[in-house]
Protein backbone atom coordinates (compact mmCIF):
# COMPACT_ATOMS: atom_id res chain seq x y z
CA UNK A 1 41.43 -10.00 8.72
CA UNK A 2 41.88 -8.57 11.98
CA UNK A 3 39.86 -5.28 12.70
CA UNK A 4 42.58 -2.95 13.93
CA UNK A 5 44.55 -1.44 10.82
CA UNK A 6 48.59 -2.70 9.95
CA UNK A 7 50.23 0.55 10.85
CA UNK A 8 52.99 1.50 8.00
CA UNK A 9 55.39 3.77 7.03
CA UNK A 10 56.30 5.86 3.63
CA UNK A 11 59.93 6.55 2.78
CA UNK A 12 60.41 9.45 0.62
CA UNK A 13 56.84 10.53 1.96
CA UNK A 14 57.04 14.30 0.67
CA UNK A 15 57.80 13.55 -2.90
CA UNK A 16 54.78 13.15 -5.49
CA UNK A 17 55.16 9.50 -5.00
CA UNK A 18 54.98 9.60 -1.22
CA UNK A 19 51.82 12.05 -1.64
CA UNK A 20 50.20 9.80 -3.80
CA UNK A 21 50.76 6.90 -1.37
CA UNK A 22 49.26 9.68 1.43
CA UNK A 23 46.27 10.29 -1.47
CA UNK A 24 45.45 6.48 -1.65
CA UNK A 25 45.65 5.56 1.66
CA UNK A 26 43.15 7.43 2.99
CA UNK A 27 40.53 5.38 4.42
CA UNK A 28 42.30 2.50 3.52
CA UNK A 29 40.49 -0.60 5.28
CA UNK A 30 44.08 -2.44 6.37
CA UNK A 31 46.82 0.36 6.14
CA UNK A 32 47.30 3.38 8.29
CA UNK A 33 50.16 5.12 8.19
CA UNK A 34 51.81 6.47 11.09
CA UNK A 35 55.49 7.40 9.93
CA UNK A 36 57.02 9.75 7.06
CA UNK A 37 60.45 9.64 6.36
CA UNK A 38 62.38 12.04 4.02
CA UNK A 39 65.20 13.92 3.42
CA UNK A 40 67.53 15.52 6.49
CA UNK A 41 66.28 19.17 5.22
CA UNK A 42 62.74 17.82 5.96
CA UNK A 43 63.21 16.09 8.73
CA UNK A 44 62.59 17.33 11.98
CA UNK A 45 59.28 19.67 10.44
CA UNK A 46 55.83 18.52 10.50
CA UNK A 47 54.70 17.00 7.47
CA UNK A 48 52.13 20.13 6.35
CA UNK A 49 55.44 22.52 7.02
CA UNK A 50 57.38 20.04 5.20
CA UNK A 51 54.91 19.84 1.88
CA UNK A 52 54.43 23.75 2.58
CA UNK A 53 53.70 24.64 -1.07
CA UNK A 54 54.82 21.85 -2.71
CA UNK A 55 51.58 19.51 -1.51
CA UNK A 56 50.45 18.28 -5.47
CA UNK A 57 47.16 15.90 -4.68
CA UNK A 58 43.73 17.22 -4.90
CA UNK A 59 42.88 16.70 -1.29
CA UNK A 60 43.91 18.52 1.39
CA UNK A 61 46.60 16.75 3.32
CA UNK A 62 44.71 14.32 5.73
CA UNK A 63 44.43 15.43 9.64
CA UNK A 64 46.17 12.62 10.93
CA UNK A 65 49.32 13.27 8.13
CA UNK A 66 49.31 17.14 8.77
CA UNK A 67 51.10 17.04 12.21
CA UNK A 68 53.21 14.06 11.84
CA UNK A 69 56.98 14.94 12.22
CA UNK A 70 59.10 13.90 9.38
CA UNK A 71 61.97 11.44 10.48
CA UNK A 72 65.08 11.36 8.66
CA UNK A 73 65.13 8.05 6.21
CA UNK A 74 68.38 7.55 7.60
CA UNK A 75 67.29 7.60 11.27
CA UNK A 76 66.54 4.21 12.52
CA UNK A 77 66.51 5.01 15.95
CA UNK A 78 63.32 6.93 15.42
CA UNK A 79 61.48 4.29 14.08
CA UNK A 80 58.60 3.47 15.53
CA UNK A 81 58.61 -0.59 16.86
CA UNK A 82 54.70 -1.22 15.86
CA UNK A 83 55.28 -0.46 12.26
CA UNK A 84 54.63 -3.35 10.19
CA UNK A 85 56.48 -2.41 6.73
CA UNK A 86 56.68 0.60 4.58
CA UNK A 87 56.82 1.69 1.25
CA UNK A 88 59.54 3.31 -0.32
CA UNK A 89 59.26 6.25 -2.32
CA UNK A 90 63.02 7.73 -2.19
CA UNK A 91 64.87 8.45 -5.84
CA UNK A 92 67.78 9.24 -4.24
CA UNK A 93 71.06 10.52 -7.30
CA UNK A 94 72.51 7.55 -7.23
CA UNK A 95 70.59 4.48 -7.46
CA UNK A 96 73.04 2.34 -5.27
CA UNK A 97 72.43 4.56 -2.27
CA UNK A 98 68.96 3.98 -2.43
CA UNK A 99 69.41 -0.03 -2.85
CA UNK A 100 71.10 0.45 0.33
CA UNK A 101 68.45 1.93 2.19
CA UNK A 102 66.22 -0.10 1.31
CA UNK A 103 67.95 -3.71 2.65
CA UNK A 104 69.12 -1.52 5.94
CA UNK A 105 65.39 -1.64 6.17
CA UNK A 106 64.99 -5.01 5.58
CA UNK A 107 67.87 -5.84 7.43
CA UNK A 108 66.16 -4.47 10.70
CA UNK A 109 63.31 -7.07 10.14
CA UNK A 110 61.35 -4.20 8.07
CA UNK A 111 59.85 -5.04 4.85
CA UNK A 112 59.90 -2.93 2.48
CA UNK A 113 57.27 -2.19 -0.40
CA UNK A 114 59.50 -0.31 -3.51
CA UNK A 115 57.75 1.93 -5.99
CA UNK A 116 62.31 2.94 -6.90
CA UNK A 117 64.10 1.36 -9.84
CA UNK A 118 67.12 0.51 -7.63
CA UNK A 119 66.45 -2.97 -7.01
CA UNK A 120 64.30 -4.46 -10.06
CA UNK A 121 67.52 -6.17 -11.11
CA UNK A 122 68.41 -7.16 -8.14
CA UNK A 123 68.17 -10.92 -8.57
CA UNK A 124 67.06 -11.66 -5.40
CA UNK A 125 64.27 -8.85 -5.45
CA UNK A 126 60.96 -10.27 -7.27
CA UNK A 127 59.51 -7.22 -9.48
CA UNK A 128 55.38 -7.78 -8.72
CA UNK A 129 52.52 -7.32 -10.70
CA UNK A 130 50.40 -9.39 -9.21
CA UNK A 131 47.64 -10.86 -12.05
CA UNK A 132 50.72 -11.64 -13.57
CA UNK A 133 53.63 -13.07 -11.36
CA UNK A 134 52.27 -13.43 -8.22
CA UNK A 135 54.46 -16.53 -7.30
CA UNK A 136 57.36 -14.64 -7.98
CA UNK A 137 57.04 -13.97 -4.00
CA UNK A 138 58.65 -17.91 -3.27
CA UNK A 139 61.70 -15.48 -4.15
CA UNK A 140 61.20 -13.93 -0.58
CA UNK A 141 62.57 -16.51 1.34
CA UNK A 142 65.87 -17.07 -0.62
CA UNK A 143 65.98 -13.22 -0.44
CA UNK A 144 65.63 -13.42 3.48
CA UNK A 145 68.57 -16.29 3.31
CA UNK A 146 71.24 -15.06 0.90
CA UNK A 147 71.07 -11.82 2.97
CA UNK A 148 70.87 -13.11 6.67
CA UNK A 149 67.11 -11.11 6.88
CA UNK A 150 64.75 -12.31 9.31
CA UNK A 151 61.32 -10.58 8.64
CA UNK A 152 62.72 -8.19 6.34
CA UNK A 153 62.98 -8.55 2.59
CA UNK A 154 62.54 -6.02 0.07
CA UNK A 155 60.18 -6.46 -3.09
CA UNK A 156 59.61 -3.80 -6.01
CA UNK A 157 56.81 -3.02 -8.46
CA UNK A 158 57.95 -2.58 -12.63
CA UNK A 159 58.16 0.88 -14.31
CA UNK A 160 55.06 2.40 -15.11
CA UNK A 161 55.64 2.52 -18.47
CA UNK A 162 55.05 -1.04 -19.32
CA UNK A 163 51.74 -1.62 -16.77
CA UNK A 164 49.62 -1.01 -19.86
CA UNK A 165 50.33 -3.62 -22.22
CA UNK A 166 51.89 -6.28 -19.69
CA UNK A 167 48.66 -7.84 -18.05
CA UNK A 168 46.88 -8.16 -22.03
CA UNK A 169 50.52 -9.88 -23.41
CA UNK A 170 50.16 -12.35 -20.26
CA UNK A 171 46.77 -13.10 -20.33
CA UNK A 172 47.04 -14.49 -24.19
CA UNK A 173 50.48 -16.37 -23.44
CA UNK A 174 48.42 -17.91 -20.01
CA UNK A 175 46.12 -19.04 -23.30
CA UNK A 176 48.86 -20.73 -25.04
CA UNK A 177 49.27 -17.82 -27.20
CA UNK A 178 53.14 -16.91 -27.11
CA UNK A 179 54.82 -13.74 -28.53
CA UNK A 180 57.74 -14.14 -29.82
CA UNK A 181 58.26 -10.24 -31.24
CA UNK A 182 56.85 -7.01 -29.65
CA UNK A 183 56.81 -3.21 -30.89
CA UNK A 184 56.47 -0.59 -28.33
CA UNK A 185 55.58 3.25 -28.55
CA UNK A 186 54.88 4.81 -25.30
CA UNK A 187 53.11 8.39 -24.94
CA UNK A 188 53.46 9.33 -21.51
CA UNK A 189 52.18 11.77 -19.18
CA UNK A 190 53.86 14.38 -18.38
CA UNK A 191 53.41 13.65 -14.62
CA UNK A 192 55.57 10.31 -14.66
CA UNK A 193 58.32 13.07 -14.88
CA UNK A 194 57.70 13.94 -11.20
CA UNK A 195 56.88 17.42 -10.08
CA UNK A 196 58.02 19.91 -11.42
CA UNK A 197 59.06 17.36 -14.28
CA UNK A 198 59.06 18.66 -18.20
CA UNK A 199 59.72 22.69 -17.78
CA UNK A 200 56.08 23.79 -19.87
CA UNK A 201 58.12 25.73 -23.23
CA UNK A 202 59.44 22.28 -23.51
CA UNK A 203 55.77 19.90 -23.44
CA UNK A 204 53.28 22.93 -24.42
CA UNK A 205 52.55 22.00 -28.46
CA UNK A 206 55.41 19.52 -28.68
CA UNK A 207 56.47 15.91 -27.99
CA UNK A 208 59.78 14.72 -25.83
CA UNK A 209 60.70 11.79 -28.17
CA UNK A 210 63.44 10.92 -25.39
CA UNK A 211 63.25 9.89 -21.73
CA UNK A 212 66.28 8.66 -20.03
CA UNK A 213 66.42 4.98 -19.27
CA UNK A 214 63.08 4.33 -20.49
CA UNK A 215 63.11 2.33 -23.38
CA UNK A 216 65.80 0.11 -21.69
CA UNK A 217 63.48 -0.77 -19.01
CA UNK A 218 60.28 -1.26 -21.70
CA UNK A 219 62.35 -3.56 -23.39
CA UNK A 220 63.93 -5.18 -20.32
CA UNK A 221 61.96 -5.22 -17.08
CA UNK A 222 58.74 -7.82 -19.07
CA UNK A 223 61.20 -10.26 -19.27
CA UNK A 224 61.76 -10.60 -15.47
CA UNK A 225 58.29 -10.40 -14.71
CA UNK A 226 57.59 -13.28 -17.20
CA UNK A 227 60.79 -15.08 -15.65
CA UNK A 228 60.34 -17.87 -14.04
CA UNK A 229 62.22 -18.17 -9.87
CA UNK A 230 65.39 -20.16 -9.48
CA UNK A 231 67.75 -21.31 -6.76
CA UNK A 232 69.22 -18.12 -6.33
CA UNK A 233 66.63 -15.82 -7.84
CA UNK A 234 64.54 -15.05 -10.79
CA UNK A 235 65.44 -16.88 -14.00
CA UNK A 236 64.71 -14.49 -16.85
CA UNK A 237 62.51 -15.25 -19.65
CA UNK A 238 64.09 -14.57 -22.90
CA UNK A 239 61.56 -15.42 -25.24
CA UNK A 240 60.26 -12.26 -26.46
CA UNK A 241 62.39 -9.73 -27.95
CA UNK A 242 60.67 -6.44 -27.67
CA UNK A 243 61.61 -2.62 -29.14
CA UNK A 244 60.16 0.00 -27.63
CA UNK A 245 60.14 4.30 -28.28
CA UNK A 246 58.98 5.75 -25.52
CA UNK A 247 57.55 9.51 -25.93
CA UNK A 248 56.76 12.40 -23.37
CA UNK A 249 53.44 14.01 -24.69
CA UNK A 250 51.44 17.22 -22.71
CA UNK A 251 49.16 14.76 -21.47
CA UNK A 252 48.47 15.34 -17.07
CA UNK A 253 47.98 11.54 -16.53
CA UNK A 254 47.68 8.28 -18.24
CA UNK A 255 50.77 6.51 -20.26
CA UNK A 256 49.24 5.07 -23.67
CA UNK A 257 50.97 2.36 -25.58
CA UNK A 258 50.87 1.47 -29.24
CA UNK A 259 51.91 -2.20 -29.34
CA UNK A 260 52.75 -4.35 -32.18
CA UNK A 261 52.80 -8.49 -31.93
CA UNK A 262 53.46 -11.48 -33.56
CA UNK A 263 52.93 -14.69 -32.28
CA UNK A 264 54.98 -17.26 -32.16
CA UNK A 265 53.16 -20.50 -33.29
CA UNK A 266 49.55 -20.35 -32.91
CA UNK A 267 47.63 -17.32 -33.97
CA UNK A 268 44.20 -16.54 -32.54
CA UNK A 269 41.25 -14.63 -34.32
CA UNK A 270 40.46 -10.78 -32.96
CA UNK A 271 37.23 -12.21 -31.63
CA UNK A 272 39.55 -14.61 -29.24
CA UNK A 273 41.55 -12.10 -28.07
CA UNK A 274 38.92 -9.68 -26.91
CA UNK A 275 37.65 -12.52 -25.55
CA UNK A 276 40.38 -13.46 -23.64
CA UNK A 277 41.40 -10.05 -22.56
CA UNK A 278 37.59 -9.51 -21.25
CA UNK A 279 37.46 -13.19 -19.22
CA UNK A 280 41.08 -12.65 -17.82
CA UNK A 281 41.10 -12.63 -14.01
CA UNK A 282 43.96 -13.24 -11.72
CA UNK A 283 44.59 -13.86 -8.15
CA UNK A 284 43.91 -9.89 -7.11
CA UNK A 285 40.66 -10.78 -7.94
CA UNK A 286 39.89 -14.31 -6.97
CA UNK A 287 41.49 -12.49 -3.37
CA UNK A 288 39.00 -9.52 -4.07
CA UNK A 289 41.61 -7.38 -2.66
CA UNK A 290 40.89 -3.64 -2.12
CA UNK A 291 42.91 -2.34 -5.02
CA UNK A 292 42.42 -4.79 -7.41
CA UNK A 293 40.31 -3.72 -10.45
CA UNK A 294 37.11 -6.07 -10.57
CA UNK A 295 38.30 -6.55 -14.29
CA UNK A 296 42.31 -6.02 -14.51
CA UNK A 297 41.22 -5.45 -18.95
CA UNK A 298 38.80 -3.43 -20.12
CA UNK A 299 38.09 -3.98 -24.02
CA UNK A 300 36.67 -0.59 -25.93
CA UNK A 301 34.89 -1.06 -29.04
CA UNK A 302 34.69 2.61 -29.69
CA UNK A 303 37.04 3.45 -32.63
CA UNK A 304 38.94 6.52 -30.67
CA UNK A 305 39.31 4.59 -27.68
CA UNK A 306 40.97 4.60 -25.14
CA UNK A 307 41.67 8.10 -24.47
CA UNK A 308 43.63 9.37 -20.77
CA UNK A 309 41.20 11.93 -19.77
CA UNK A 310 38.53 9.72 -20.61
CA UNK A 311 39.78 6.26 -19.55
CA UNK A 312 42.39 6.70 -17.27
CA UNK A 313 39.96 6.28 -13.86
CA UNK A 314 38.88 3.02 -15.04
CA UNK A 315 38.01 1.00 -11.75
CA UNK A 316 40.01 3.21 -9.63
CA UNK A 317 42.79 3.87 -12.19
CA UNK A 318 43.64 0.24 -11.25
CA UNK A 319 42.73 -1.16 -14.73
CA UNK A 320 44.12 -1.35 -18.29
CA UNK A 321 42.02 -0.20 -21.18
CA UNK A 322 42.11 -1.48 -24.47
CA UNK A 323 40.85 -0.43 -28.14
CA UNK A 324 42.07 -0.27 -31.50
CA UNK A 325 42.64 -4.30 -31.64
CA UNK A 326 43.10 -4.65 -35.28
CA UNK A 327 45.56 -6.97 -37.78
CA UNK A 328 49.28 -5.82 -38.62
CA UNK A 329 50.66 -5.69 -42.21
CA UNK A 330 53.90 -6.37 -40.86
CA UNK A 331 53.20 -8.56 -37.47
CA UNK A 332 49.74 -10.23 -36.71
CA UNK A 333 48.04 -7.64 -34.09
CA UNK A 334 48.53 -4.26 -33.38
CA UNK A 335 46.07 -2.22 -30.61
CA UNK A 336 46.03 0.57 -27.79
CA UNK A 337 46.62 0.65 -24.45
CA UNK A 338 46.66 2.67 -21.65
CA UNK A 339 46.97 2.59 -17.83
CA UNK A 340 47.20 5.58 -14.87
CA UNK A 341 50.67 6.15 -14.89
CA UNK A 342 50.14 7.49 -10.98
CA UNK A 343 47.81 4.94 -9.44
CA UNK A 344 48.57 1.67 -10.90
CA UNK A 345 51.76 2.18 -12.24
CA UNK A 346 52.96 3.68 -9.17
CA UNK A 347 51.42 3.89 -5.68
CA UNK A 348 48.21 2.10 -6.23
CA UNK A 349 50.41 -0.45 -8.16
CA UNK A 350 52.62 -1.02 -4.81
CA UNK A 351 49.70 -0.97 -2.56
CA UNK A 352 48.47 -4.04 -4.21
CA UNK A 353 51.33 -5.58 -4.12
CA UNK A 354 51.01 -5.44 -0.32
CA UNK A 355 47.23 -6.19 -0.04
CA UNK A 356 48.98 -9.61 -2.02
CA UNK A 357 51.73 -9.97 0.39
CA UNK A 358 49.23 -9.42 3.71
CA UNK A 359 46.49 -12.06 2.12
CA UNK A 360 49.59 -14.30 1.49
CA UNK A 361 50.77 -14.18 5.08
CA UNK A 362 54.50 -12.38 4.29
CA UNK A 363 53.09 -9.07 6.39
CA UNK A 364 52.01 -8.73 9.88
């Protein structure tokens, strides 16, 4: 790894999610950034004028951030020819505008790192997380052909929502343990809603048992993950049918899961699973990356475990915790999971994803 950093970009940077990525990537020892794209009513303003009361992280805004000037997304021209690739934070209204600014990127030889929803089902796009699908990448170069790109592509990370049950359900399948049925029941954090997210007389003492487009992508986003890539793009994997609820609870950060499973053939004793959860490793690891959790699944054998303000941080907020493993009337298993909503299942998710795409040679 050459000494002198990959300088990057963040699109969207004056969001949460582009503050996050600003959060994360301090002292990062291959990324620095060195432009922030936004919005036209930002652009033009330095980045501290830009945040000017809105700034959410518990660090001050780093010195080298504070004086950057914010370009326009839109403004190409601007860009800045050593940047490498950047990550995309926009949530533009309408998802297909965002799509589009994220292949004009690509389409300029920039790749581009996606924390949106716009292109997960884009065929063509491979939806990362890395212990799990990590050759989804092959999809890169039929991505870079069907669309004329040269160095350009775009990939995306999955909703945050499903990051802490996905890694445990793969690691028994890698085992030769295959679901065939999943129940879901998400309790998220209240900070997946973005800032200023869930108005307080509506979270204070109560639970949201409704967020829009949520269950659809719990239920729908796994199977792309577990897919499998084609000739023209990723080849879903239909095997599992999964129902999920999915719940906003007064909880800062940390999305828990409740998870239900039965299996399809096979059915392994609790002491394999926690077995198997606790010897999983992937090829984060094996890479010893600098995001990747030393152990991707951390097995509790407290009875009240996990718990978010507890067990969110887990090895950098990079890792899923488990507890509660325990037999189903109804299916075989049922347990607990939970996973930092903000760090891995959002900017520290997508920074991985590029430490992955660096080691594997797509990012100069």
């Amino acid at each position: 790894m050459s000494s002198e950093k990959i300088k990057i970009g963040i699109l969207g940077a004056t969001g949460i999610v582009g503050q996050n990525y600003i959060n994360l990537l301090v002292g990062h020892p291959w990324f620095e950034i060195i432009d922030v794209a936004a919005s036209p009513r930002s652009a033009g303003k330095s980045y501290a004028e830009a945040v000017k009361g809105k700034w959410q992280m518990s660090i001050e805004i780093p010195e080298k951030i504070r004086g950057l000037i914010v370009r326009d997304v839109q403004d190409f021209a601007s860009l800045k020819s050593n940047i490498s690739f950047v990550f995309s934070a926009m949530d533009l209204p309408k998802k297909e505008e965002t799509k589009a600014i994220e292949f004009k990127y690509a389409e300029k030889g920039i790749p581009v790192i996606s924390n949106s929803s716009a292109n997960r089902w884009t065929p063509d796009v491979p939806m990362i997380i890395p212990e799990i699908n990590h050759n989804h990448l092959d999809i890169i170069s039929i991505q870079q052909k069907n669309r004329g790109f040269s160095q350009g592509f775009v990939t995306v990370k999955p909703n945050c929502s499903i990051q802490s049950y996905m890694t445990p359900i793969y690691a028994l399948e890698q085992k030769g343990y295959k679901i065939e049925k999943m129940i879901v029941t998400t309790l998220q954090a209240v900070s997946g809603a973005g800032y200023p997210g869930v108005p307080s007389l509506d979270i204070v003492d109560n639970i949201v048992p409704y967020i829009g487009g949520e269950e659809e992508k719990s239920e729908q986003e796994p199977l792309k993950i577990l897919g499998k890539v084609g000739e023209k793009g990723i080849i879903n994997d239909d095997s599992i049918k999964i129902s999920a609820t999915c719940t906003r609870v007064p909880v800062s950060d940390g999305h828990t899961a409740c998870v239900n499973i039965k299996f399809k053939n096979k059915i392994p004793s609790k002491e394999d699973i926690i077995k198997i959860w606790s010897e999983f490793k992937s090829i984060p690891q094996e890479l010893d990356l600098p995001f990747a959790p030393i152990q991707p699944i951390i097995y509790l054998e407290n009875v009240d475990r996990p718990q978010p303000n507890k067990d969110r941080d887990n090895d950098k907020g990079m890792a899923v915790t488990i507890g509660r493993l325990r037999k189903d009337n109804v299916f075989d298993y049922k347990f607990v999971a939970l996973s930092h909503n903000t760090i891995r299942g959002a900017a520290g998710g997508a920074i991985l994803n590029a430490e992955l795409l660096k080691t594997k040679g797509y990012l100069n």
